[in-house]
C-alpha atoms as a PDB file:
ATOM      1  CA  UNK A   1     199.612   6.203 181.119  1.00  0.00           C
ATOM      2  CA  UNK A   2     199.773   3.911 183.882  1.00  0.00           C
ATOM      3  CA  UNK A   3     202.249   4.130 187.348  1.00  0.00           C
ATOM      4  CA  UNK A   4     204.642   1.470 188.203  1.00  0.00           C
ATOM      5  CA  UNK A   5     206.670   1.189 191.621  1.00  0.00           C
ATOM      6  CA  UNK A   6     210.002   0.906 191.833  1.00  0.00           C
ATOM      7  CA  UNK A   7     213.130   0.439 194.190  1.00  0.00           C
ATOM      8  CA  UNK A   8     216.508   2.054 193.620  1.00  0.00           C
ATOM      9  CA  UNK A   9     219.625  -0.944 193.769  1.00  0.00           C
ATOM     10  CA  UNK A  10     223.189  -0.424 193.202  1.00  0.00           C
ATOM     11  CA  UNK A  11     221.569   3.168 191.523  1.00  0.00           C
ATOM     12  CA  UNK A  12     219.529   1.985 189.400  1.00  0.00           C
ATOM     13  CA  UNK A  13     215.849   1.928 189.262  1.00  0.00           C
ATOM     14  CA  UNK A  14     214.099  -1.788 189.181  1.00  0.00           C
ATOM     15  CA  UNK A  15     210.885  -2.270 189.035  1.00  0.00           C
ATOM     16  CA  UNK A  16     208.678  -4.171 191.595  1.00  0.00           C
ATOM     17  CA  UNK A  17     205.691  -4.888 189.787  1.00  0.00           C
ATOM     18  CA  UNK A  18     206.205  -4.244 186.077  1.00  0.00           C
ATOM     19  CA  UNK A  19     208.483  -4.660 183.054  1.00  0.00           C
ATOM     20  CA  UNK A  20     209.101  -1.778 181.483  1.00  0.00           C
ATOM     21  CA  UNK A  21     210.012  -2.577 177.449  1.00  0.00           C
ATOM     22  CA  UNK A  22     213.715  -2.099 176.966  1.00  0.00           C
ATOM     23  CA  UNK A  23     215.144   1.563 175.972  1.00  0.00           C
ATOM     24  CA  UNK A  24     211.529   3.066 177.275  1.00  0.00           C
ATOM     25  CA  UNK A  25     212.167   6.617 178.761  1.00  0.00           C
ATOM     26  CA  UNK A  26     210.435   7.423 182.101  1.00  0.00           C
ATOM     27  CA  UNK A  27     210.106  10.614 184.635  1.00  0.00           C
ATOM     28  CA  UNK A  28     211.174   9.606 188.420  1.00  0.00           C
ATOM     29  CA  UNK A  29     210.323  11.942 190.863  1.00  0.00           C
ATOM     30  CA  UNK A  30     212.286  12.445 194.023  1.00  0.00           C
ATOM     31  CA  UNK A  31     211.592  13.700 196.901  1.00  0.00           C
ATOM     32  CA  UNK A  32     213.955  16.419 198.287  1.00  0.00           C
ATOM     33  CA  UNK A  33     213.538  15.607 201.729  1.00  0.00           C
ATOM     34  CA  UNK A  34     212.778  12.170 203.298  1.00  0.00           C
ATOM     35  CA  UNK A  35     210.824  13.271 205.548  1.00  0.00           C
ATOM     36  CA  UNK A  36     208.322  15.390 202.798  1.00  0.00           C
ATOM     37  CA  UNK A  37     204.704  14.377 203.068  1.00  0.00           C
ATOM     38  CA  UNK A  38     204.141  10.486 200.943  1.00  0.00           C
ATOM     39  CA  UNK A  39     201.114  10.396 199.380  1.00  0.00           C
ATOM     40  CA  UNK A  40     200.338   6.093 200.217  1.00  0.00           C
ATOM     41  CA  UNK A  41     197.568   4.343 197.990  1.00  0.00           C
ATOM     42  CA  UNK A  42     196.206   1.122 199.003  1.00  0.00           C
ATOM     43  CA  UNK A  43     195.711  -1.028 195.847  1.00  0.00           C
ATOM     44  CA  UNK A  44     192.082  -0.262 195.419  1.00  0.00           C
ATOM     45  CA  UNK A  45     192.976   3.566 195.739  1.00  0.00           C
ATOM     46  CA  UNK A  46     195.980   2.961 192.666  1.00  0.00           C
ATOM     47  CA  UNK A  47     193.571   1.029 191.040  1.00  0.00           C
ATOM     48  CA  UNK A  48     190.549   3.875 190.836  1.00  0.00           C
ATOM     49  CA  UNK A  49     193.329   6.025 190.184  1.00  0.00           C
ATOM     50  CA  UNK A  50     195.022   4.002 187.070  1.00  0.00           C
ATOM     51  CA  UNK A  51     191.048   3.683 185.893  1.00  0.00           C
ATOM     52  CA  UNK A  52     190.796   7.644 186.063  1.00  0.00           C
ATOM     53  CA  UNK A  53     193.807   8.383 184.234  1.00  0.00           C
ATOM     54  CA  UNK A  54     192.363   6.201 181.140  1.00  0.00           C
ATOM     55  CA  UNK A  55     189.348   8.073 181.676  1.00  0.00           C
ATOM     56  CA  UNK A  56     191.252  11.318 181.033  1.00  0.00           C
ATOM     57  CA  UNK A  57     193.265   9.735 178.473  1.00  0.00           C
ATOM     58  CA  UNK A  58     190.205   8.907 176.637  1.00  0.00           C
ATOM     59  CA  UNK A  59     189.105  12.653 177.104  1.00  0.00           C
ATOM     60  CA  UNK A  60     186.446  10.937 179.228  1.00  0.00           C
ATOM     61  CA  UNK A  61     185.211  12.939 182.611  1.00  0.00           C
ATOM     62  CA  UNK A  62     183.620  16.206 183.524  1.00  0.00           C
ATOM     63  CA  UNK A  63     184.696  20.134 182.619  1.00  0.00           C
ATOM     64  CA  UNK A  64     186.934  22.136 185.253  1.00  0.00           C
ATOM     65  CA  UNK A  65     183.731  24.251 184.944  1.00  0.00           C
ATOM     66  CA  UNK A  66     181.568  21.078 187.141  1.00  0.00           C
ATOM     67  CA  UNK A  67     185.210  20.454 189.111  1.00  0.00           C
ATOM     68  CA  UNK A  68     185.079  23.565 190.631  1.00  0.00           C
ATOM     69  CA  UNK A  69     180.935  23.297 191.015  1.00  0.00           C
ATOM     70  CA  UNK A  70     181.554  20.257 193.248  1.00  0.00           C
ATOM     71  CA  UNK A  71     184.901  21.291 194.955  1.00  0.00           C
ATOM     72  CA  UNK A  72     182.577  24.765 196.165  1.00  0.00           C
ATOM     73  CA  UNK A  73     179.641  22.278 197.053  1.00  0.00           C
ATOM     74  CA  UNK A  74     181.723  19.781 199.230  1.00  0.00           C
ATOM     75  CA  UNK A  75     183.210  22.929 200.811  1.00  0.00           C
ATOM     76  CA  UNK A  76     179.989  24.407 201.564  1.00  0.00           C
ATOM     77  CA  UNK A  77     178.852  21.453 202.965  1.00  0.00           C
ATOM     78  CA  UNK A  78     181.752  20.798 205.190  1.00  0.00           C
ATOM     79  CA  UNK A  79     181.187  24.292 206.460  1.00  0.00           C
ATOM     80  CA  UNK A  80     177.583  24.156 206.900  1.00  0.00           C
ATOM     81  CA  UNK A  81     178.644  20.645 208.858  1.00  0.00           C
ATOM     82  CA  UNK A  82     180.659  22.602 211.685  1.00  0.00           C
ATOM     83  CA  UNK A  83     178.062  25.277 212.138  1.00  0.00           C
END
């Protein structure tokens, strides 16, 4: 799985930076509201993201289980920060 950007012309989608084999079906998701919050990745961000995706592809990672470990560290941390 990899993400691709694209610009809608003449209602159609077109690629910017990939070509997408002929007849593939894709999902395009579309914001209700223009003014809804973008999520904007630099290309280093896309990149680590693209990189974790194959990792989960690949059934490569850590458990929920350690997810949620960490996720209750950081928070405890952050509040332990404003103390």
């Amino acid at each position: 799985m990899y993400s691709v950007t694209a610009r809608i012309v003449d209602g159609r989608a077109v690629t910017t930076d990939a070509a997408l084999p002929e007849g593939k079906e894709v999902t395009i998701w579309i914001p209700e509201d223009e003014e809804e919050d973008r999520v904007v990745l630099t290309p280093e961000e896309e990149a680590e993201l693209d990189a974790a995706i194959e990792d989960a592809d690949r059934h490569e990672g850590i458990s929920a289980e350690e997810m949620l470990r960490e996720l209750r560290e950081l928070r405890e941390r952050d509040t332990d920060a404003r103390r």
